[in-house]
C-alpha atoms as a PDB file:
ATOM      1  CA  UNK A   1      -3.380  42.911 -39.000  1.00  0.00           C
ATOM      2  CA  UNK A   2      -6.519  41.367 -38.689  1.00  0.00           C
ATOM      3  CA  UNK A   3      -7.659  37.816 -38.714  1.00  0.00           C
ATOM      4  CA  UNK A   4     -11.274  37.526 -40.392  1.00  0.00           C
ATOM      5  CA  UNK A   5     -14.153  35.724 -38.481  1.00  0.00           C
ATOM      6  CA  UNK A   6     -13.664  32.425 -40.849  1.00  0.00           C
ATOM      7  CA  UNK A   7     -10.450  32.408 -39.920  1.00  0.00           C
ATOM      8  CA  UNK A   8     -10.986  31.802 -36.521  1.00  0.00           C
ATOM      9  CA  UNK A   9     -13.758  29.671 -36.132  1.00  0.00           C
ATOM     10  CA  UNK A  10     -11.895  27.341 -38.833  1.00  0.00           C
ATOM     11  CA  UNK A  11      -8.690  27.485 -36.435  1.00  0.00           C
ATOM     12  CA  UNK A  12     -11.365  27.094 -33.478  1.00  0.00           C
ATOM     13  CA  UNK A  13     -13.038  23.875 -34.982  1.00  0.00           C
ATOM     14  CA  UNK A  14      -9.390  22.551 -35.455  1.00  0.00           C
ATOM     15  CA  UNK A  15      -8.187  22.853 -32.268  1.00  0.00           C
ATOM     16  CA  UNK A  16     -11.669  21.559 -31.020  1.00  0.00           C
ATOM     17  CA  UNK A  17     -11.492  18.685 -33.394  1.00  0.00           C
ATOM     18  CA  UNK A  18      -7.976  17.795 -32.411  1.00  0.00           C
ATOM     19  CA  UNK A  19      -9.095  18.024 -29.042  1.00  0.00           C
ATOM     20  CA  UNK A  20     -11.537  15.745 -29.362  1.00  0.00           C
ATOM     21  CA  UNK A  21      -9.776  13.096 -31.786  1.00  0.00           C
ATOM     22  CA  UNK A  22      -6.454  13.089 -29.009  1.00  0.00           C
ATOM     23  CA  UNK A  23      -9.279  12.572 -26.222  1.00  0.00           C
ATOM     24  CA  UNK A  24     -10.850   9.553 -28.233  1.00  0.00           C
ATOM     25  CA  UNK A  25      -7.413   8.128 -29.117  1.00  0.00           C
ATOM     26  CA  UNK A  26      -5.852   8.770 -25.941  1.00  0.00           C
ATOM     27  CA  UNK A  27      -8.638   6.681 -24.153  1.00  0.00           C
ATOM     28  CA  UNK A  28      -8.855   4.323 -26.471  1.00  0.00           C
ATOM     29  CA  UNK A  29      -5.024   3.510 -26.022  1.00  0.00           C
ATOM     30  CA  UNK A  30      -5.217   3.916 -22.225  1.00  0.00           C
ATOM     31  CA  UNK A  31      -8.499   1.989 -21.587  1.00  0.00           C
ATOM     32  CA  UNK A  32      -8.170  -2.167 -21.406  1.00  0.00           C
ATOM     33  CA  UNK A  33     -10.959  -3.885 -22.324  1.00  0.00           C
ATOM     34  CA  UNK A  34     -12.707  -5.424 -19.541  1.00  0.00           C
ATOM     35  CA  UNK A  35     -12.337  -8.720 -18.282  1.00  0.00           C
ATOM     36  CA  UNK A  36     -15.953 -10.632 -18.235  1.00  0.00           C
ATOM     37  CA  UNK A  37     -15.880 -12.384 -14.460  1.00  0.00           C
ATOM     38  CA  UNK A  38     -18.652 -14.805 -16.078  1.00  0.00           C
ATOM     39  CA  UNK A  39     -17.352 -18.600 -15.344  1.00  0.00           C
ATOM     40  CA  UNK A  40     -16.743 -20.772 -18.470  1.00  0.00           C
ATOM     41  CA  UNK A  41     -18.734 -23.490 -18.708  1.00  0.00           C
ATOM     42  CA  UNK A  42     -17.810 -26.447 -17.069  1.00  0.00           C
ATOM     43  CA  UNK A  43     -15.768 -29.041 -19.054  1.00  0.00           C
ATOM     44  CA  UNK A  44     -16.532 -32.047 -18.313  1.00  0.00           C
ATOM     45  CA  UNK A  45     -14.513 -35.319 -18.857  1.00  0.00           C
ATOM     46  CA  UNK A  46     -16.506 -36.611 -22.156  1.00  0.00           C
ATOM     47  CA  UNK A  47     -15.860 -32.688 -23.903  1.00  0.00           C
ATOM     48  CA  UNK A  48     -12.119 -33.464 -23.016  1.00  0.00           C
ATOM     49  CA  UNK A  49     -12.600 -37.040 -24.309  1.00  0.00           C
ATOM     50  CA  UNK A  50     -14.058 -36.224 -27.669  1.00  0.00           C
ATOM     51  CA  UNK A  51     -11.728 -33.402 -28.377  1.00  0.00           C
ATOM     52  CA  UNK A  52      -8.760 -35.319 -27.391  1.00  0.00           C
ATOM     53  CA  UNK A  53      -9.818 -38.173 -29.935  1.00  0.00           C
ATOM     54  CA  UNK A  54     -10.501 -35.418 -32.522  1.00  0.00           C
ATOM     55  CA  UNK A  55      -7.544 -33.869 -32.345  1.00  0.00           C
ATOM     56  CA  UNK A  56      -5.539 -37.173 -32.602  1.00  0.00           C
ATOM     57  CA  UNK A  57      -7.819 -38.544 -35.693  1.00  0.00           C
ATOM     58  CA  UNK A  58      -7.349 -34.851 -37.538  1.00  0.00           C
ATOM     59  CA  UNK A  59      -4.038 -34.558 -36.598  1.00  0.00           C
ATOM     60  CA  UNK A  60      -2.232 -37.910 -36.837  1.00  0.00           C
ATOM     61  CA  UNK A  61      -4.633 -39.088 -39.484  1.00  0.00           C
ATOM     62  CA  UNK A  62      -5.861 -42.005 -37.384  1.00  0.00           C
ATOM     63  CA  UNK A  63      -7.362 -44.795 -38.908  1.00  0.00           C
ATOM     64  CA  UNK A  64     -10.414 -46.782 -38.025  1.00  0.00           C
ATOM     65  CA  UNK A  65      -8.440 -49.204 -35.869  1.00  0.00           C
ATOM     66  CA  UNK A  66      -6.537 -47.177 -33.993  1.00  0.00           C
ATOM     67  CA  UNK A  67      -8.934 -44.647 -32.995  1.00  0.00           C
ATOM     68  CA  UNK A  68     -10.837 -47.967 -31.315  1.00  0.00           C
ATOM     69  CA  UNK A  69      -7.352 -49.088 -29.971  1.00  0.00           C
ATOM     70  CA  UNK A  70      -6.939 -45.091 -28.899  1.00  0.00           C
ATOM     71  CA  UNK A  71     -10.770 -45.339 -26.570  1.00  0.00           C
ATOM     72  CA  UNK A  72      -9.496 -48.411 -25.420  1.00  0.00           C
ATOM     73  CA  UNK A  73      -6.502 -47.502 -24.008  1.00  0.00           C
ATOM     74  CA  UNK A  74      -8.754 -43.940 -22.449  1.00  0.00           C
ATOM     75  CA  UNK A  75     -11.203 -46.520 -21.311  1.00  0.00           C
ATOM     76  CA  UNK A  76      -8.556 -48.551 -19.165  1.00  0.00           C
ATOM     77  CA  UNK A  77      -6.277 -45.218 -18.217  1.00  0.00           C
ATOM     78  CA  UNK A  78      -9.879 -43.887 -16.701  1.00  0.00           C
ATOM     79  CA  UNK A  79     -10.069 -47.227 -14.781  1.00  0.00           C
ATOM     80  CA  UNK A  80      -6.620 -46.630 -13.325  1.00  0.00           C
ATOM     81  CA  UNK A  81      -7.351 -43.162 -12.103  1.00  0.00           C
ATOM     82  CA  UNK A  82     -11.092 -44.362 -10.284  1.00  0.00           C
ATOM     83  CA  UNK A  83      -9.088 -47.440  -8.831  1.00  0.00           C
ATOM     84  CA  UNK A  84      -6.248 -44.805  -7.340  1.00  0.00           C
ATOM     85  CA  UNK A  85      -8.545 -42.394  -6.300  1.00  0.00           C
ATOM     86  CA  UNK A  86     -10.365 -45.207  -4.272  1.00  0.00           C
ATOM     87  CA  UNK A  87      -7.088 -45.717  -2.657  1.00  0.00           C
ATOM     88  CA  UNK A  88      -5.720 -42.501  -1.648  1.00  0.00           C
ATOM     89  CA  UNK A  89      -9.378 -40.812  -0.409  1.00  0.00           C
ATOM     90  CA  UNK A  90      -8.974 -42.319   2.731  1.00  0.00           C
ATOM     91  CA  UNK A  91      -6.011 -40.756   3.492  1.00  0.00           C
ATOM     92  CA  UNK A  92      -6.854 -37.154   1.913  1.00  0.00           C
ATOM     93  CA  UNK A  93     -10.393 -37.794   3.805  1.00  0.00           C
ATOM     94  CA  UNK A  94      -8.353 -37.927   7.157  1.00  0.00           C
ATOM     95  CA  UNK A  95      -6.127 -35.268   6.535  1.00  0.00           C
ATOM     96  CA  UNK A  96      -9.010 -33.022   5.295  1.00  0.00           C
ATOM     97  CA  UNK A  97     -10.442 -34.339   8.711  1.00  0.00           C
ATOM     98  CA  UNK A  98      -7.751 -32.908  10.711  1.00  0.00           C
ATOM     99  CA  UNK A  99      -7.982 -29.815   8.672  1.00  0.00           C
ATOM    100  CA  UNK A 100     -11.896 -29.330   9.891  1.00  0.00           C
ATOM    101  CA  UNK A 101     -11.000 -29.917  13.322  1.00  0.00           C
ATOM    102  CA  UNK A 102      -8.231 -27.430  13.188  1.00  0.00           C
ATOM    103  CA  UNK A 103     -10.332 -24.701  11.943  1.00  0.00           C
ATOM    104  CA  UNK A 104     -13.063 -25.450  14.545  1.00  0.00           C
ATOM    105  CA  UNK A 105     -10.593 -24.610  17.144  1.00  0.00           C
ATOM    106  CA  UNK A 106     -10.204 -21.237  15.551  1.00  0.00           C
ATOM    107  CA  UNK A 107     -13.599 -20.496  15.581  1.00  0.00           C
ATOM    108  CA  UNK A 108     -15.799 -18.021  17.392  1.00  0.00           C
ATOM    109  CA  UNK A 109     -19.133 -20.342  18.907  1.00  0.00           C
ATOM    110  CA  UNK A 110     -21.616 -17.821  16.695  1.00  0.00           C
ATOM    111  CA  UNK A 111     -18.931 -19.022  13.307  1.00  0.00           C
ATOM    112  CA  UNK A 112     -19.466 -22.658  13.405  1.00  0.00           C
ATOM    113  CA  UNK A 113     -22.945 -23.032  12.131  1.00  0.00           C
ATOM    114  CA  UNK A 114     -21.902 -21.204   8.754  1.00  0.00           C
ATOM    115  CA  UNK A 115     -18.594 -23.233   8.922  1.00  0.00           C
ATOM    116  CA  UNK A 116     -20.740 -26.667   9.291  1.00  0.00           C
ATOM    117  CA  UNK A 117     -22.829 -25.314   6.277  1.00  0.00           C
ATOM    118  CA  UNK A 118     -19.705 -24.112   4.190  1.00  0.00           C
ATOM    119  CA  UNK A 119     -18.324 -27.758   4.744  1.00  0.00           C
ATOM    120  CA  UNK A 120     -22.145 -29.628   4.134  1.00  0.00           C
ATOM    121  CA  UNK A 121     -21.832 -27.274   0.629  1.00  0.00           C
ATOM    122  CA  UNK A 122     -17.939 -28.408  -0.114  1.00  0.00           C
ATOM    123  CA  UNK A 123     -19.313 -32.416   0.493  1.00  0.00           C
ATOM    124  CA  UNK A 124     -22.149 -31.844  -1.814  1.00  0.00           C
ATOM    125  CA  UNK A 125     -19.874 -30.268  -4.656  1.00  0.00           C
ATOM    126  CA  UNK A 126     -17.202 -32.980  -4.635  1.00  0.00           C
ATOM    127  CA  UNK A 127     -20.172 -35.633  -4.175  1.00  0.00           C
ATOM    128  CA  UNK A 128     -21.719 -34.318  -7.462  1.00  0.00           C
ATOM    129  CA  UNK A 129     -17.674 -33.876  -9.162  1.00  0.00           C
ATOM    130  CA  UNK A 130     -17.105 -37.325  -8.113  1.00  0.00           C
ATOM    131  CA  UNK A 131     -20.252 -38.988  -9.276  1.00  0.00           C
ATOM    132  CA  UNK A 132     -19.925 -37.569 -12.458  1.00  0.00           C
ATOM    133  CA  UNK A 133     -19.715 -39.071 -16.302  1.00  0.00           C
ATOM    134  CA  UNK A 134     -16.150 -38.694 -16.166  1.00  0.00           C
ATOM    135  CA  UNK A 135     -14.941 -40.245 -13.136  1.00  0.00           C
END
């Protein structure tokens, strides 16, 4: 018995096809899509601020009134935090202190340049956090 020449190059593009459909599935199924390392961009505290009121007016159905009573009350809680802040930094500020002279113990003679200039960078950053429209 004999299998004619359509015959097998329709059971040959089958088994090709299949091959090629399982190899496209199978990677599909298997592959995760990849995650972007691309920072989001910053948030700062007026974003969070307007959202927050947003999501109260929409939500609660906020009237006139209390949305002013609602940026009052954010107005005074963002006092409290800059007024706390100004009393704990000393204290983080030493212990951060201790921290620096720690590491410098640690440290090779040829490391402490780049250390100085990681820790002039870390000052600048939290210098330009805390000076910020938020805080």
């Amino acid at each position: 018995m004999q299998i004619s020449a359509t015959k097998v190059a329709c059971y040959l593009t089958l088994i090709f096809g299949g091959g090629v459909a399982t190899g496209y599935f199978g990677n599909r199924l298997v592959s995760a899509p990849a995650v972007s390392a691309s920072p989001s961009p910053a948030r700062n505290n007026d974003d969070w601020r307007k959202h927050f009121t947003d999501s109260m007016r929409l939500r609660l159905s906020l009237t006139e009134t209390q949305l002013k009573q609602l940026n009052e009350i954010l107005d005074d809680t963002r006092v409290e935090y800059r007024l706390l802040r100004q009393r704990y930094k000393p204290e983080m500020d030493k212990i951060h202190q201790g921290q620096v002279e720690k590491i410098k113990k640690i440290l090779q003679t040829g490391q402490l340049p780049e250390f100085d200039k990681m820790e002039r960078e870390r000052e600048e950053k939290m210098r330009a956090r805390e000076s910020g429209p938020g805080v």
